[in-house]
C-alpha atoms as a PDB file:
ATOM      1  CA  UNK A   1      10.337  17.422  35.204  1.00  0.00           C
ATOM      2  CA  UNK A   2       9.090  14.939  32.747  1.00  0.00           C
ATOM      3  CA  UNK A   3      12.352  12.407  32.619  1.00  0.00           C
ATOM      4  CA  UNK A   4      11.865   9.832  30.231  1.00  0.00           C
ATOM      5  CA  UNK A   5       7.909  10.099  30.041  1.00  0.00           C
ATOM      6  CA  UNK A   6       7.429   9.731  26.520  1.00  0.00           C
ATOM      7  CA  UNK A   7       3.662   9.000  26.526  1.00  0.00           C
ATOM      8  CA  UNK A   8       1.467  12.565  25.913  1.00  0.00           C
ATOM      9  CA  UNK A   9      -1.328  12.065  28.083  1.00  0.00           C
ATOM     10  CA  UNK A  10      -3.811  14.553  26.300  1.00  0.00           C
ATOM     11  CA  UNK A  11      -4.653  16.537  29.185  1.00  0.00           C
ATOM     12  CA  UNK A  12      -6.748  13.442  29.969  1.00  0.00           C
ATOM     13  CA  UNK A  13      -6.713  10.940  33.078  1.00  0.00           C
ATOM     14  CA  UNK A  14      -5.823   7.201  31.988  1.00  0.00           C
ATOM     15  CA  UNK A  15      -9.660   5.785  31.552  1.00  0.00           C
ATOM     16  CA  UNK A  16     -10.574   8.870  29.125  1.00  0.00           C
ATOM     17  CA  UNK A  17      -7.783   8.937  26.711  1.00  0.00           C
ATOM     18  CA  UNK A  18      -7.694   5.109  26.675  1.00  0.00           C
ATOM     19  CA  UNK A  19     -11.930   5.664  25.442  1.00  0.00           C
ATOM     20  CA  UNK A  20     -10.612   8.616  23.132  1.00  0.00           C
ATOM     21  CA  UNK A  21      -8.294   6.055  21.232  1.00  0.00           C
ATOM     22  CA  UNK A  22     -10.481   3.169  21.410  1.00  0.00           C
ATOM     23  CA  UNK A  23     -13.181   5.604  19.807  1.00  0.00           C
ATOM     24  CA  UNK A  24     -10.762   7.627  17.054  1.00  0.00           C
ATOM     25  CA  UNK A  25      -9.235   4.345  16.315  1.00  0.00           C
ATOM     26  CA  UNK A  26     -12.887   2.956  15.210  1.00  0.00           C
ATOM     27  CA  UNK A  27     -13.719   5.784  13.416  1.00  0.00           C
ATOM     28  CA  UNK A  28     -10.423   5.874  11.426  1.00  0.00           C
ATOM     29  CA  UNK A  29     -10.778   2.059  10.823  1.00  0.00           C
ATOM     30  CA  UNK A  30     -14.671   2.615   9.802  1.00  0.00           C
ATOM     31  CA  UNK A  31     -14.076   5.743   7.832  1.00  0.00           C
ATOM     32  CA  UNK A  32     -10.243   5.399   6.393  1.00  0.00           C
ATOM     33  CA  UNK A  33      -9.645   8.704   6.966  1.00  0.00           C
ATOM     34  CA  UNK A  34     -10.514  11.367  10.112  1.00  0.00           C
ATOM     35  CA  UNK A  35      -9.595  15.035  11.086  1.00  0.00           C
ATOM     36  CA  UNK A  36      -8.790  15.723  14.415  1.00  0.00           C
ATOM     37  CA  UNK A  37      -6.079  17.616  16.210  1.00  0.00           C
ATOM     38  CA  UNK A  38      -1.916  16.956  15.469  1.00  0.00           C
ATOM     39  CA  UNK A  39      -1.179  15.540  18.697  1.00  0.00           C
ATOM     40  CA  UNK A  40      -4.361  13.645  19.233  1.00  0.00           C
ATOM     41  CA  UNK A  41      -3.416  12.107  15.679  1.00  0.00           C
ATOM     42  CA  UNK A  42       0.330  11.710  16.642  1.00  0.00           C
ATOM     43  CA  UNK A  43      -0.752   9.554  19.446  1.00  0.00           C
ATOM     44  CA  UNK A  44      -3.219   7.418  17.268  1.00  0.00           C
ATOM     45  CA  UNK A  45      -0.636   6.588  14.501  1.00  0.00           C
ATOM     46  CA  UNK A  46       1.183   4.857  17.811  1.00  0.00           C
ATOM     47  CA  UNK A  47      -2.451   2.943  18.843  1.00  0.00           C
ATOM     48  CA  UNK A  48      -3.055   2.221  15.411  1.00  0.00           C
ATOM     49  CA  UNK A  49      -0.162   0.629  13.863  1.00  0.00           C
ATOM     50  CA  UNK A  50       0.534  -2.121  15.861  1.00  0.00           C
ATOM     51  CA  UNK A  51      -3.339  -3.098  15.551  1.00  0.00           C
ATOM     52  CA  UNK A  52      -2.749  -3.423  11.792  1.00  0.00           C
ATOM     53  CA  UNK A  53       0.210  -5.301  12.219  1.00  0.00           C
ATOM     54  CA  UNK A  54      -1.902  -8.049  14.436  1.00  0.00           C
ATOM     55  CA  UNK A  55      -4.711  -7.730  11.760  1.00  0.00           C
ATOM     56  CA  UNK A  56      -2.415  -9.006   8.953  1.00  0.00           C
ATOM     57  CA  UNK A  57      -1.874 -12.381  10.292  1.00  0.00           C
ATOM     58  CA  UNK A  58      -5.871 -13.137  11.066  1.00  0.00           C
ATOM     59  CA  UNK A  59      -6.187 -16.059  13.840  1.00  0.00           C
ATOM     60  CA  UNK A  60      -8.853 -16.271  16.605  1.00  0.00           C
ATOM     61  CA  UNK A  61      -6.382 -15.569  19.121  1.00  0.00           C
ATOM     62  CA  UNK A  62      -5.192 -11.835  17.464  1.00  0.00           C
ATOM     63  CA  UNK A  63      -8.744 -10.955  16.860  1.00  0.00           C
ATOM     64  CA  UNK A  64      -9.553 -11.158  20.121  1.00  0.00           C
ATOM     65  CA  UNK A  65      -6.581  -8.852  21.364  1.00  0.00           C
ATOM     66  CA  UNK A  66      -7.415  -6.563  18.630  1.00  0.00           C
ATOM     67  CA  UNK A  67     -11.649  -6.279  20.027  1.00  0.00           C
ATOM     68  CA  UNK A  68      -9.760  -5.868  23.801  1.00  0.00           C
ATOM     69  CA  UNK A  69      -8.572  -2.578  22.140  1.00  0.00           C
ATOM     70  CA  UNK A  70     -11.227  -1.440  19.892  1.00  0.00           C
ATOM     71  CA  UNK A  71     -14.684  -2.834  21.893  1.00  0.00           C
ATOM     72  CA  UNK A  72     -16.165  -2.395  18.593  1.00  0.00           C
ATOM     73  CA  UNK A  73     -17.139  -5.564  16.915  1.00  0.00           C
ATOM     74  CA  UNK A  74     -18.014  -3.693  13.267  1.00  0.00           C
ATOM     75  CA  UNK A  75     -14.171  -1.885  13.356  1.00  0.00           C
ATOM     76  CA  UNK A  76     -12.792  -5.010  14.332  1.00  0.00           C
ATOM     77  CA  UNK A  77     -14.626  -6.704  11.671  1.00  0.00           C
ATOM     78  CA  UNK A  78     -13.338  -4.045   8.773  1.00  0.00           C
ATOM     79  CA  UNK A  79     -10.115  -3.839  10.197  1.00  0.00           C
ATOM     80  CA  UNK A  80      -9.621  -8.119   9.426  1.00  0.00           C
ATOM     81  CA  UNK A  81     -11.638  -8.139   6.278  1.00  0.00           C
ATOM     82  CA  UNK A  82     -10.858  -5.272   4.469  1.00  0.00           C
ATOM     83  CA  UNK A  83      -7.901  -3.490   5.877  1.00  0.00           C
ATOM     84  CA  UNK A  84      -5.384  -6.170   6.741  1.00  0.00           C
ATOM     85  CA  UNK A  85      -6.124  -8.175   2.807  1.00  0.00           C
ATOM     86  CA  UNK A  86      -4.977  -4.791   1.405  1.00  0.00           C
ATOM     87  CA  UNK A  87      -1.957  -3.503   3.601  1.00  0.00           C
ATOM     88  CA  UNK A  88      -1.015  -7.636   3.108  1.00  0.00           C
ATOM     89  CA  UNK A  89       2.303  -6.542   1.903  1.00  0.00           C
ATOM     90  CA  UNK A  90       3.046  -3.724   3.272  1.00  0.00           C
ATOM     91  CA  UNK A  91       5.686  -3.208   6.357  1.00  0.00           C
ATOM     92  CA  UNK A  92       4.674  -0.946   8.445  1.00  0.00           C
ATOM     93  CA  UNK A  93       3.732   3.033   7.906  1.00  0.00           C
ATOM     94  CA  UNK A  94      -0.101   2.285   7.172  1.00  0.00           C
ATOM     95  CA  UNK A  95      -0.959   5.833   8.326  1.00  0.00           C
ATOM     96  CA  UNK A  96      -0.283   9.420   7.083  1.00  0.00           C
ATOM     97  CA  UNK A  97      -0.672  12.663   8.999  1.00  0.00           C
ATOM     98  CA  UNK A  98      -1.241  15.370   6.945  1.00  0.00           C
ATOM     99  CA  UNK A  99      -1.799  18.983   8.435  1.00  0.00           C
ATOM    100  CA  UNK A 100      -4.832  21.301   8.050  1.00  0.00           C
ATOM    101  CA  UNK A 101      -3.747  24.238   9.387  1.00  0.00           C
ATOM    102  CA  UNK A 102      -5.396  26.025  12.469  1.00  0.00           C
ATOM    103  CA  UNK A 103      -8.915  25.487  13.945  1.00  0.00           C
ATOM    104  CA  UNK A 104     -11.656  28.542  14.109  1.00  0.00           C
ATOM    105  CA  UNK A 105     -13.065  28.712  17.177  1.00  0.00           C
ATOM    106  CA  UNK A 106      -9.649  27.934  19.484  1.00  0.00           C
ATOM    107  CA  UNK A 107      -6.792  27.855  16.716  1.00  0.00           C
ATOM    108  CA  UNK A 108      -5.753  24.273  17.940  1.00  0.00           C
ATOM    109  CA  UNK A 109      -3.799  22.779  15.238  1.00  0.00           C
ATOM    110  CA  UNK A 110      -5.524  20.455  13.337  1.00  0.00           C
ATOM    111  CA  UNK A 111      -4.870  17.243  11.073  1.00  0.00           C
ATOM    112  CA  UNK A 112      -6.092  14.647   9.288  1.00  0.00           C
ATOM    113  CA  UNK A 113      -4.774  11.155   9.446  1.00  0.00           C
ATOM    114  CA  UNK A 114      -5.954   8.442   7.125  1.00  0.00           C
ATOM    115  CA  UNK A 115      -4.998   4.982   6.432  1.00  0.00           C
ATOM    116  CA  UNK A 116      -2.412   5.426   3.612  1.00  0.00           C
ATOM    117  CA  UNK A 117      -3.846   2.239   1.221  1.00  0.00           C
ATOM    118  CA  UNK A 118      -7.033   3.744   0.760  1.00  0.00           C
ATOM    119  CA  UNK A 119      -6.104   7.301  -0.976  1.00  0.00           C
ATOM    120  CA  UNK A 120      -5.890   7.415  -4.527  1.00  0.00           C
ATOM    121  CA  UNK A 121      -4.541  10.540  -4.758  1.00  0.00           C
ATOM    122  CA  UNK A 122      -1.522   9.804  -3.273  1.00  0.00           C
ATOM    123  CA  UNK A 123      -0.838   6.357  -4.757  1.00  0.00           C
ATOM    124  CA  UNK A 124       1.981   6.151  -6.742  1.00  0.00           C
ATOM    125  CA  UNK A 125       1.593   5.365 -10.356  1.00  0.00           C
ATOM    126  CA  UNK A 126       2.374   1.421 -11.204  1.00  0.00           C
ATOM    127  CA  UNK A 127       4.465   1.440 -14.130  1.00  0.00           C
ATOM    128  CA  UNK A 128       5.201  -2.139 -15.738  1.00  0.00           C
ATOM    129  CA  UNK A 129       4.286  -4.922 -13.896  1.00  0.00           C
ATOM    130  CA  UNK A 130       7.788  -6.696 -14.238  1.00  0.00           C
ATOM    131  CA  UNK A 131       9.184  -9.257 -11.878  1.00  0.00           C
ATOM    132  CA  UNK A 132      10.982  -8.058  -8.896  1.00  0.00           C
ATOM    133  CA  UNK A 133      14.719  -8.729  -9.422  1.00  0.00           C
ATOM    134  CA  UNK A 134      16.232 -11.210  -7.651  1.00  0.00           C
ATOM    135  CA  UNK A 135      20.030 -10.823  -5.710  1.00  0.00           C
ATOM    136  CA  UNK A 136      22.457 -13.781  -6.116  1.00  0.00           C
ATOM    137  CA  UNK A 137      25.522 -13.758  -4.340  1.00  0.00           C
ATOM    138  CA  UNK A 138      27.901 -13.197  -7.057  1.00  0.00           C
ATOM    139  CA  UNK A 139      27.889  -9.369  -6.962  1.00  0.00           C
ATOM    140  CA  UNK A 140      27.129  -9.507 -11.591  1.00  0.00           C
ATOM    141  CA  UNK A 141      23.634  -8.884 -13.070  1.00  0.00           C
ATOM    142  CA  UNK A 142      20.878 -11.095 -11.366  1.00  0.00           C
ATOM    143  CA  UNK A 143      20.073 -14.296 -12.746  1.00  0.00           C
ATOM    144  CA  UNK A 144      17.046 -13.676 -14.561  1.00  0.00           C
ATOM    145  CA  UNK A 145      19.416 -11.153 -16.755  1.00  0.00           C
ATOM    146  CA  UNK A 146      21.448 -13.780 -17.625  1.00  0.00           C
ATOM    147  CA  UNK A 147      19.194 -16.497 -18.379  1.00  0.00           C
ATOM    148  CA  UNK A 148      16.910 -14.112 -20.893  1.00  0.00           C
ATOM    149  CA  UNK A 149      20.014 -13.359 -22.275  1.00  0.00           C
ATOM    150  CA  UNK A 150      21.103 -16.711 -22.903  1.00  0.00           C
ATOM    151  CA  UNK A 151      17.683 -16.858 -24.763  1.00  0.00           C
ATOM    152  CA  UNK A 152      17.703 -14.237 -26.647  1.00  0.00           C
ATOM    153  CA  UNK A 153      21.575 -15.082 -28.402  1.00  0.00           C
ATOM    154  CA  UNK A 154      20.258 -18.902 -28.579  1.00  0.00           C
ATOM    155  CA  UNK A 155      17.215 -17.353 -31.099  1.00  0.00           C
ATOM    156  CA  UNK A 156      19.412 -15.111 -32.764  1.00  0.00           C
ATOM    157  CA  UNK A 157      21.366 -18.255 -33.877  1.00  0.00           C
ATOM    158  CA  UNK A 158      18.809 -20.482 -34.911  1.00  0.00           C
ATOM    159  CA  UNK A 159      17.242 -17.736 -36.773  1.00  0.00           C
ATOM    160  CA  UNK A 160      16.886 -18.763 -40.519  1.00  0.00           C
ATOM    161  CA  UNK A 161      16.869 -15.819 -43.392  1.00  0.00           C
ATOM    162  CA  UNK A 162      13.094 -15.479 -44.521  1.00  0.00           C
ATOM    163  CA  UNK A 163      13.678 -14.952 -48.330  1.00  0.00           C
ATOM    164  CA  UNK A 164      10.822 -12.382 -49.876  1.00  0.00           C
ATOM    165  CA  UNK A 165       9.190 -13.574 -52.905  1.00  0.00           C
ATOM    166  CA  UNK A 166       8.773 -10.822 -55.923  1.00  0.00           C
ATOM    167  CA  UNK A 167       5.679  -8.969 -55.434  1.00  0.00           C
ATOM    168  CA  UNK A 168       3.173  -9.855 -58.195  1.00  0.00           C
ATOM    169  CA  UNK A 169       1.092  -6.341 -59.690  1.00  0.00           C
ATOM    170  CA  UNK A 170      -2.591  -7.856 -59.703  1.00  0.00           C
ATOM    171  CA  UNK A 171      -3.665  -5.092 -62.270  1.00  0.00           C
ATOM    172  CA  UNK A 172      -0.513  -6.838 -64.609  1.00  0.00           C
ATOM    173  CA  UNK A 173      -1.500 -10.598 -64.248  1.00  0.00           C
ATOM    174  CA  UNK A 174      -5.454  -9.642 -65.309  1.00  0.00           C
ATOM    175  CA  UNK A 175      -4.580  -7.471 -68.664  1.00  0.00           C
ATOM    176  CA  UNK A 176      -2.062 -10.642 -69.486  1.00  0.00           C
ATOM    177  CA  UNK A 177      -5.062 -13.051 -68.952  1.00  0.00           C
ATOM    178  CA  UNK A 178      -7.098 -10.865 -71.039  1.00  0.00           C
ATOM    179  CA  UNK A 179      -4.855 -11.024 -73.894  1.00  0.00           C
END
């Protein structure tokens, strides 16, 4: 009985399937996006994340911890360049699994898991580019309401009545000079 063993070992002793995720996890970082099989890519999202979490804050001392896991000085290097500036803001979730379907020769179940900043096709569209709002503690409309509103009724008031001049035919004014 497996009680309370969570970890899937891959049909794999411990030295190979910690060289199988050392060497998916370079490719993914290298390449953004991999195919491989569901549970080989279920157990990657769990290798993976945490790396990218250590990549966002970039100091000596995480870099090194992240090259104990990787061994690969160029994955290492794209995963603290380029990665961790663009998942900056993000919380956690940097990878999606999405499934391919079934495998030719064995009809293993494949996947393909990518890092989930770098697919267009799946970005969501950015609509406005407005301020997030802020919360006060008063449980009315957030601040920044109230103030542009303030603003807006201030302008309203001080607003002075533009009066329109009569328009002037051009074709009128040159037969009267002609005269």
């Amino acid at each position: 009985m497996r009680h309370g063993n969570k970890i899937n070992h891959l049909g794999r002793k411990t030295g190979h399937r910690a060289a199988l995720l050392k060497n998916l996890s370079a490719a993914l970082f290298m390449h953004k996006r991999i195919e491989t099989t569901i549970a080989k890519a279920k157990e990657l999202r769990g290798y993976v994340d945490p790396l990218i979490t250590k990549a966002k804050s970039n100091t000596t001392h995480s870099r090194r911890d992240v090259f104990s896991y990787l061994q690969d000085k160029f994955a290492t290097q794209e995963l603290f360049d380029v990665i961790a500036a663009k998942v900056g803001d993000r919380p956690g979730g940097y990878t999606r699994i999405i499934r391919l379907g079934q495998r030719q020769g064995d009809a293993a179940e494949m996947a393909m898991i990518e890092l989930v900043d770098f697919n267009e096709t799946y970005q969501p569209k950015k609509a406005k580019t407005a301020e997030p709002k802020k919360k006060t503690r008063r449980a009315g409309t957030p601040k920044k309401k109230v103030e542009d509103a303030a603003v807006v009724e201030d302008a309203k008031a001080e607003e002075t009545p533009v009066v329109e001049e009569p328009q002037v035919d051009e074709t009128q004014t040159e037969t009267a000079a002609e005269e």
